[in-house]
N, C-alpha and C. Protein backbone atom coordinates (compact mmCIF):
# COMPACT_ATOMS: atom_id res chain seq x y z
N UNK A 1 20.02 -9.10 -27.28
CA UNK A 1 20.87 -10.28 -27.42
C UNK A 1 20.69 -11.16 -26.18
N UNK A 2 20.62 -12.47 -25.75
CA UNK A 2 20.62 -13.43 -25.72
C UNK A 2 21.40 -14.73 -25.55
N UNK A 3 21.88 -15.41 -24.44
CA UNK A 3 22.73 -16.37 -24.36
C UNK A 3 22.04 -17.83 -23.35
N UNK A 4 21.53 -18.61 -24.59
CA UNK A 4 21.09 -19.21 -23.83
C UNK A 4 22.22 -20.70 -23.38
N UNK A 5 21.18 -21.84 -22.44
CA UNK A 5 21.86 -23.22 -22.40
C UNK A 5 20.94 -24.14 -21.65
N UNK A 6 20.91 -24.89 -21.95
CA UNK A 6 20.10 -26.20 -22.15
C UNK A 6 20.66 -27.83 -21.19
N UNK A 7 19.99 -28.10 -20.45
CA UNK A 7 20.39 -29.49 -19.43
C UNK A 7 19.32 -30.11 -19.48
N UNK A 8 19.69 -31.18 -20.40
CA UNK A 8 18.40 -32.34 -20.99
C UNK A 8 18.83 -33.20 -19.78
N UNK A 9 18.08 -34.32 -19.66
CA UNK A 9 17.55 -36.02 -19.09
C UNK A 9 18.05 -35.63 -17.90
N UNK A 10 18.19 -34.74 -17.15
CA UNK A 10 18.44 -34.00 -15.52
C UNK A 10 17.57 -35.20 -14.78
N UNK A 11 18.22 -36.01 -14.05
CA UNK A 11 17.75 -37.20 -13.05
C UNK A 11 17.05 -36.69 -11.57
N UNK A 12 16.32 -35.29 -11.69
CA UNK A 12 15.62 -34.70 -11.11
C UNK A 12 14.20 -34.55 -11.12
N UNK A 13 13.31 -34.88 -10.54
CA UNK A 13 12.29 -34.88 -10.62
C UNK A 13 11.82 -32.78 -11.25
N UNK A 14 10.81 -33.02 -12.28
CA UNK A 14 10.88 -31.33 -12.39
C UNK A 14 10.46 -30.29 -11.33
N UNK A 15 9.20 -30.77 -10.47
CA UNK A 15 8.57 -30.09 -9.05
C UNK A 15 9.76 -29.70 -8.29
N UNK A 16 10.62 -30.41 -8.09
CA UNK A 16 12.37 -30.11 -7.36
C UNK A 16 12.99 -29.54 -7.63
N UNK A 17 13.20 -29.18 -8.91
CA UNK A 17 14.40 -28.26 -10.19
C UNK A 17 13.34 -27.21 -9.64
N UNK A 18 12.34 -26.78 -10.14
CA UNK A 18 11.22 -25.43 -10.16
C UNK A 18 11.54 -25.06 -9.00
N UNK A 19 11.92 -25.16 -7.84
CA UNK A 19 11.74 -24.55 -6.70
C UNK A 19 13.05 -24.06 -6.52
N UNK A 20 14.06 -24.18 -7.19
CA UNK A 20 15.51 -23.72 -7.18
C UNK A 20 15.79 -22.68 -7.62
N UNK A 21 14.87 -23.02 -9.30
CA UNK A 21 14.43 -21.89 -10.38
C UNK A 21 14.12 -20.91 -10.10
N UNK A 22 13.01 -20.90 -9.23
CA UNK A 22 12.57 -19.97 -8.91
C UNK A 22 13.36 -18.85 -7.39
N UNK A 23 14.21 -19.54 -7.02
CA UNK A 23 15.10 -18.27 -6.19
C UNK A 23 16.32 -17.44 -7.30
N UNK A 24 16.64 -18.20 -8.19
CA UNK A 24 17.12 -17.27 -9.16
C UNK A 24 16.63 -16.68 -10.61
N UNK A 25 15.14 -16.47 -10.58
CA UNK A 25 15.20 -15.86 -11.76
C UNK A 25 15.08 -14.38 -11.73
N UNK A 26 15.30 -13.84 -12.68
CA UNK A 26 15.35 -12.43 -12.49
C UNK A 26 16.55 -11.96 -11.41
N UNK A 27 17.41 -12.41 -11.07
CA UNK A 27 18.43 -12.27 -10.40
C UNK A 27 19.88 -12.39 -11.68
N UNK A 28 20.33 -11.11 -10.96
CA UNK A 28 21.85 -11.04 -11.68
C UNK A 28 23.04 -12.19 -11.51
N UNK A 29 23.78 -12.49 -12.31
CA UNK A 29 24.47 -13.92 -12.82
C UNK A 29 25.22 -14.09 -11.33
N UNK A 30 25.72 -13.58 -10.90
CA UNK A 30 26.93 -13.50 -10.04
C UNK A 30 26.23 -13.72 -8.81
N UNK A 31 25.38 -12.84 -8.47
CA UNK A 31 24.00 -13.58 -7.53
C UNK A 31 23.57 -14.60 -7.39
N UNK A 32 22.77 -14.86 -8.63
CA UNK A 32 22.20 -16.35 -8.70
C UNK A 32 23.49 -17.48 -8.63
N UNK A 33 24.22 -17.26 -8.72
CA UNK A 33 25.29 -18.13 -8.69
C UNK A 33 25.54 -18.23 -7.29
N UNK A 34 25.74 -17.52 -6.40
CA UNK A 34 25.76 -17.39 -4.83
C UNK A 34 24.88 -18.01 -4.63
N UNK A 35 23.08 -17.96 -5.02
CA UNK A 35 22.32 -18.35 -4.39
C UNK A 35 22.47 -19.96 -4.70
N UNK A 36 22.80 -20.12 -5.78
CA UNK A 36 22.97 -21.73 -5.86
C UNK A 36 23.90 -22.55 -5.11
N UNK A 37 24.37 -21.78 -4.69
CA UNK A 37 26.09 -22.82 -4.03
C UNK A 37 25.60 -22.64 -2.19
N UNK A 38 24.88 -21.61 -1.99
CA UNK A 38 24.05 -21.89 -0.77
C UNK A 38 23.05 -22.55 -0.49
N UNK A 39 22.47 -22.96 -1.57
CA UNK A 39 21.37 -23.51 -1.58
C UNK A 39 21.53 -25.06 -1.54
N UNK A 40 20.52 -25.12 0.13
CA UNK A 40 20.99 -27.24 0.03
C UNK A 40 20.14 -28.15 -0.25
N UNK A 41 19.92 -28.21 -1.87
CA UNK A 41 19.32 -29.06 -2.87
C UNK A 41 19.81 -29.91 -3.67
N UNK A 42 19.87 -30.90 -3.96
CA UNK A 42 20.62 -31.56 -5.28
C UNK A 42 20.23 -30.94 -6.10
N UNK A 43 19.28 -30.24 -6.55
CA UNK A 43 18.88 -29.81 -8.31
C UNK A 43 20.06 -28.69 -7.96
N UNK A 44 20.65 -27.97 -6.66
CA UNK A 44 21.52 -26.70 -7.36
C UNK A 44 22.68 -26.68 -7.68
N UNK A 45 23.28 -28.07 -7.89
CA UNK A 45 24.75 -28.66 -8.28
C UNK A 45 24.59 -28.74 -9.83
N UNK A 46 23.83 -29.34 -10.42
CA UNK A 46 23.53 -29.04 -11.75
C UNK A 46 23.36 -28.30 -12.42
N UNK A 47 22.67 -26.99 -11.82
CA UNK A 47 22.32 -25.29 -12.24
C UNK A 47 23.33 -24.71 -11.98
N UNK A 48 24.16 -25.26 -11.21
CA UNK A 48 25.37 -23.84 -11.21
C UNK A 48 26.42 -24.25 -12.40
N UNK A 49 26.43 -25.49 -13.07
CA UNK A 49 27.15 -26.03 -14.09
C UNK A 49 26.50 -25.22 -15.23
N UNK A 50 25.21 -25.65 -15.20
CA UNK A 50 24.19 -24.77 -16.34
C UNK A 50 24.69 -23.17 -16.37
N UNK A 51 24.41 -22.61 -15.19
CA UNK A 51 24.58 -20.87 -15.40
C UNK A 51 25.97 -20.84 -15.91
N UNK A 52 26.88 -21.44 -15.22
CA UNK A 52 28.22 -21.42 -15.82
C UNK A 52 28.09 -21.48 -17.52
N UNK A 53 27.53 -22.31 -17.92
CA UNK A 53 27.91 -22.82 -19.44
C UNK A 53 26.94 -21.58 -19.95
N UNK A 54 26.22 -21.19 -19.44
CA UNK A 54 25.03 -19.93 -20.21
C UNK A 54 25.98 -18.67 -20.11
N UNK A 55 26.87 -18.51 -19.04
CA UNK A 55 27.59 -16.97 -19.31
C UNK A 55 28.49 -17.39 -19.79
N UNK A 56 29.23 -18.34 -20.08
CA UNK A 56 29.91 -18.55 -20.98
C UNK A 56 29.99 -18.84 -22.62
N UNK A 57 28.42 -19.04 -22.67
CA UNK A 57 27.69 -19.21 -24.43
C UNK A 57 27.81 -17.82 -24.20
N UNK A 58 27.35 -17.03 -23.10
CA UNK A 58 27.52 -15.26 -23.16
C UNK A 58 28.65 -14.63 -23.83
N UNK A 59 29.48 -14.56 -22.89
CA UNK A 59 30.62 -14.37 -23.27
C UNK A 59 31.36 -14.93 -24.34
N UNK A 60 31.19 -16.02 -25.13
CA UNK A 60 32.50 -16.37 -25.72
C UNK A 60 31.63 -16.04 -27.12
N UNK A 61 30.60 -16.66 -27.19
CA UNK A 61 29.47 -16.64 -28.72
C UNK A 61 29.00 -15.13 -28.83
N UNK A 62 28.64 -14.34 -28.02
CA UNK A 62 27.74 -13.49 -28.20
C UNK A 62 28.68 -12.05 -27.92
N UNK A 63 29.76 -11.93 -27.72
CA UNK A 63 30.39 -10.99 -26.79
C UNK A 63 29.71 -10.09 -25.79
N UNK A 64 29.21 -10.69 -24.64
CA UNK A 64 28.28 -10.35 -24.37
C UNK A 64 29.19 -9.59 -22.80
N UNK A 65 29.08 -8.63 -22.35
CA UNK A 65 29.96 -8.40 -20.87
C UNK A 65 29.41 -8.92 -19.67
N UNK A 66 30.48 -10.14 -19.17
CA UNK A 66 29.47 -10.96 -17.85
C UNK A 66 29.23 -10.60 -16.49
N UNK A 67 29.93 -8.85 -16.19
CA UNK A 67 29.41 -8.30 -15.10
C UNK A 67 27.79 -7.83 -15.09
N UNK A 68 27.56 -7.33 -16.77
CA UNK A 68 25.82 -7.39 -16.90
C UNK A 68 24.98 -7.91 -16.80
N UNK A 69 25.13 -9.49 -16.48
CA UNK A 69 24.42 -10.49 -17.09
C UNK A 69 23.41 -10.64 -16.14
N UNK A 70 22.05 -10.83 -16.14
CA UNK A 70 20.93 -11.44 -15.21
C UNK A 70 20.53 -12.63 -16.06
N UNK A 71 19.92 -13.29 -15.21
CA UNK A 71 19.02 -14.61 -15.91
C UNK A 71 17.24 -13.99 -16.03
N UNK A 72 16.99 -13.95 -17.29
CA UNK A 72 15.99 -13.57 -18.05
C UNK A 72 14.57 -14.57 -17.64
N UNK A 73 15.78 -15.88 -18.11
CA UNK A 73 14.29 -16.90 -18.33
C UNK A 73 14.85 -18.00 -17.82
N UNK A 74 14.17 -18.71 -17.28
CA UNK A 74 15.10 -19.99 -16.50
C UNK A 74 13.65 -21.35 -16.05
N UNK A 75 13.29 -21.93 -16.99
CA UNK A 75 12.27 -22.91 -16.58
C UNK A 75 12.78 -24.31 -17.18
N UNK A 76 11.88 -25.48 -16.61
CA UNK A 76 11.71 -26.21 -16.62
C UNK A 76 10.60 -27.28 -17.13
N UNK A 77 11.06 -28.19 -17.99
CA UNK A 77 10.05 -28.92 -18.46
C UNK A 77 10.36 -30.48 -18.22
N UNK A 78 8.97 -31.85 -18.44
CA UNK A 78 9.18 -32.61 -17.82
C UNK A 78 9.81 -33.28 -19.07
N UNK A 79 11.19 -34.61 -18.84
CA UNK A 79 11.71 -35.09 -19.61
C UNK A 79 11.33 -36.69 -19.65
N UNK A 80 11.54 -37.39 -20.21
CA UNK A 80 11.32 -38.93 -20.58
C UNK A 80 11.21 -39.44 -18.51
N UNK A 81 10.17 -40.34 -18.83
CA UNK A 81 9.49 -40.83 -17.60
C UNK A 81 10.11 -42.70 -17.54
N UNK A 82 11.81 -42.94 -16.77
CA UNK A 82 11.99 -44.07 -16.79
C UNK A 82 10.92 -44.93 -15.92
N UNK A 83 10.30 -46.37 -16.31
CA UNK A 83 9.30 -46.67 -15.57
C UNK A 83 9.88 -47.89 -14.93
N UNK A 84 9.55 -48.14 -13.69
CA UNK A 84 10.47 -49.68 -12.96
C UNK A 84 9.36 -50.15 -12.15
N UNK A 85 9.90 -51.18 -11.83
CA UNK A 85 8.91 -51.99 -11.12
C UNK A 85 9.29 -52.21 -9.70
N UNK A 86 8.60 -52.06 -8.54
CA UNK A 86 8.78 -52.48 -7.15
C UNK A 86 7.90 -53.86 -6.42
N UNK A 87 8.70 -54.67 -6.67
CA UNK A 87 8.27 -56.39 -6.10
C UNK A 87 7.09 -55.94 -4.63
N UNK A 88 5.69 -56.33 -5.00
CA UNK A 88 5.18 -56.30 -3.46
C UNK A 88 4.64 -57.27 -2.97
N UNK A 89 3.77 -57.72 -2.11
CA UNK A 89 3.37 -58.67 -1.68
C UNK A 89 2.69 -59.44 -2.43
N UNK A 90 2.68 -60.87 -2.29
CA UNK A 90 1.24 -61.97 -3.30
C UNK A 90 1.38 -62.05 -4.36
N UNK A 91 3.14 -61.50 -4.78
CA UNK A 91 3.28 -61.95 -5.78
C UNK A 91 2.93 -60.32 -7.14
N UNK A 92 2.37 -59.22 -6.53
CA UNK A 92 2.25 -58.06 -7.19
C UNK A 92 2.99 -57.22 -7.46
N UNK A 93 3.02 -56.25 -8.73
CA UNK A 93 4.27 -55.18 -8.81
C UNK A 93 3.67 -54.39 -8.64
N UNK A 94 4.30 -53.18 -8.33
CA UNK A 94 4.05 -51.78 -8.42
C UNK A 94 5.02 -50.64 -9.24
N UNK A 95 4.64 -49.75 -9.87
CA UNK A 95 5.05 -49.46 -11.01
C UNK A 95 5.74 -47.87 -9.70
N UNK A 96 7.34 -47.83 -10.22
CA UNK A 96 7.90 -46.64 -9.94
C UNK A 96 7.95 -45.75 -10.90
N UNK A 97 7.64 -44.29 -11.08
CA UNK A 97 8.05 -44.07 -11.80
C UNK A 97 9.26 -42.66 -12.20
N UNK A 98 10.58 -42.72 -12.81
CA UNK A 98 11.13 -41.79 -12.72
C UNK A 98 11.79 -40.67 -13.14
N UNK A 99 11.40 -39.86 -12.85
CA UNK A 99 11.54 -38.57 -13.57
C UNK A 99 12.53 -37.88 -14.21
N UNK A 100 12.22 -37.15 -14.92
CA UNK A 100 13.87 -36.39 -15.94
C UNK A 100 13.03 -35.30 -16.11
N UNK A 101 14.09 -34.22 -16.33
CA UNK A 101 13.95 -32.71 -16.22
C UNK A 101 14.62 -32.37 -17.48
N UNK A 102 13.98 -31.28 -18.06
CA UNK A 102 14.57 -30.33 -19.33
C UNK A 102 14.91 -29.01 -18.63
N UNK A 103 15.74 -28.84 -18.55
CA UNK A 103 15.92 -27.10 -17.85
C UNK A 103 16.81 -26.57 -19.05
N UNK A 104 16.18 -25.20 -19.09
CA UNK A 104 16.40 -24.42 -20.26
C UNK A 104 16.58 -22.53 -19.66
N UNK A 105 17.97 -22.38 -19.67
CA UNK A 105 18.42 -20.85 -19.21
C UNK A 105 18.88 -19.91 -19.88
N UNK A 106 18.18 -18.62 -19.96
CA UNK A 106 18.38 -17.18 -20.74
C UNK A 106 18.93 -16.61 -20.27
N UNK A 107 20.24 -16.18 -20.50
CA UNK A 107 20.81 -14.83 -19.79
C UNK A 107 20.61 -14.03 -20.65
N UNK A 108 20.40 -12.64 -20.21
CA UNK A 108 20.33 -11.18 -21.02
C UNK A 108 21.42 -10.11 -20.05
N UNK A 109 21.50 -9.30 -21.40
CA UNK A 109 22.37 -8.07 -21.12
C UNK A 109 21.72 -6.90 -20.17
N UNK A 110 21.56 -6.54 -19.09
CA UNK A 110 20.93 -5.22 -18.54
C UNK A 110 21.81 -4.06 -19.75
N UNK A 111 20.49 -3.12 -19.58
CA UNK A 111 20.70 -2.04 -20.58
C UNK A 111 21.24 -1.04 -19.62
């Protein structure tokens, strides 16, 4: 069994989210949750909302017990690319462009 949760159009570039990701995966819920609230990133204010809402799809959908819980699977994919323009010299633009994140989190039951 399985509890997942999902944080679409994340105003995070994805290279930034991945490096967060990666101090909690395979780490138990209650852990990774520590590691996020220590961690001084903007992507880990958003993930600790995420893990929250994933042991809670745990717990409430799945009856799942949330002292067991580790994060299974926890990645990132790239989301819609807003594109803007930066005024430069002679009259030229230059194209910004900015990023959105799909982050997508598995908690599982340890056996």
């Amino acid at each position: 069994m399985e509890a997942k949760a999902y944080l679409r159009h994340l105003r995070i570039a994805p290279r930034k989210v991945q490096i967060v990701l990666d101090l909690i995966r395979n780490q138990p819920a209650a852990k990774a949750m520590a590691i996020l609230k220590a961690t001084p990133k903007a992507a880990s204010e958003p993930l600790q909302k995420l893990l929250k809402s994933a042991m809670a799809n745990a717990e409430n959908n799945h009856n799942m017990d949330k002292d067991n819980l580790y994060v299974a699977e926890c990645f990132v994919c790239p989301g819609p690319i807003m594109k803007r323009i930066r005024p430069r010299a002679q009259g030229r633009a230059f194209r910004v462009l900015k990023r959105t994140s799909h982050v997508t989190m598995v908690l599982k039951e340890k056996e």
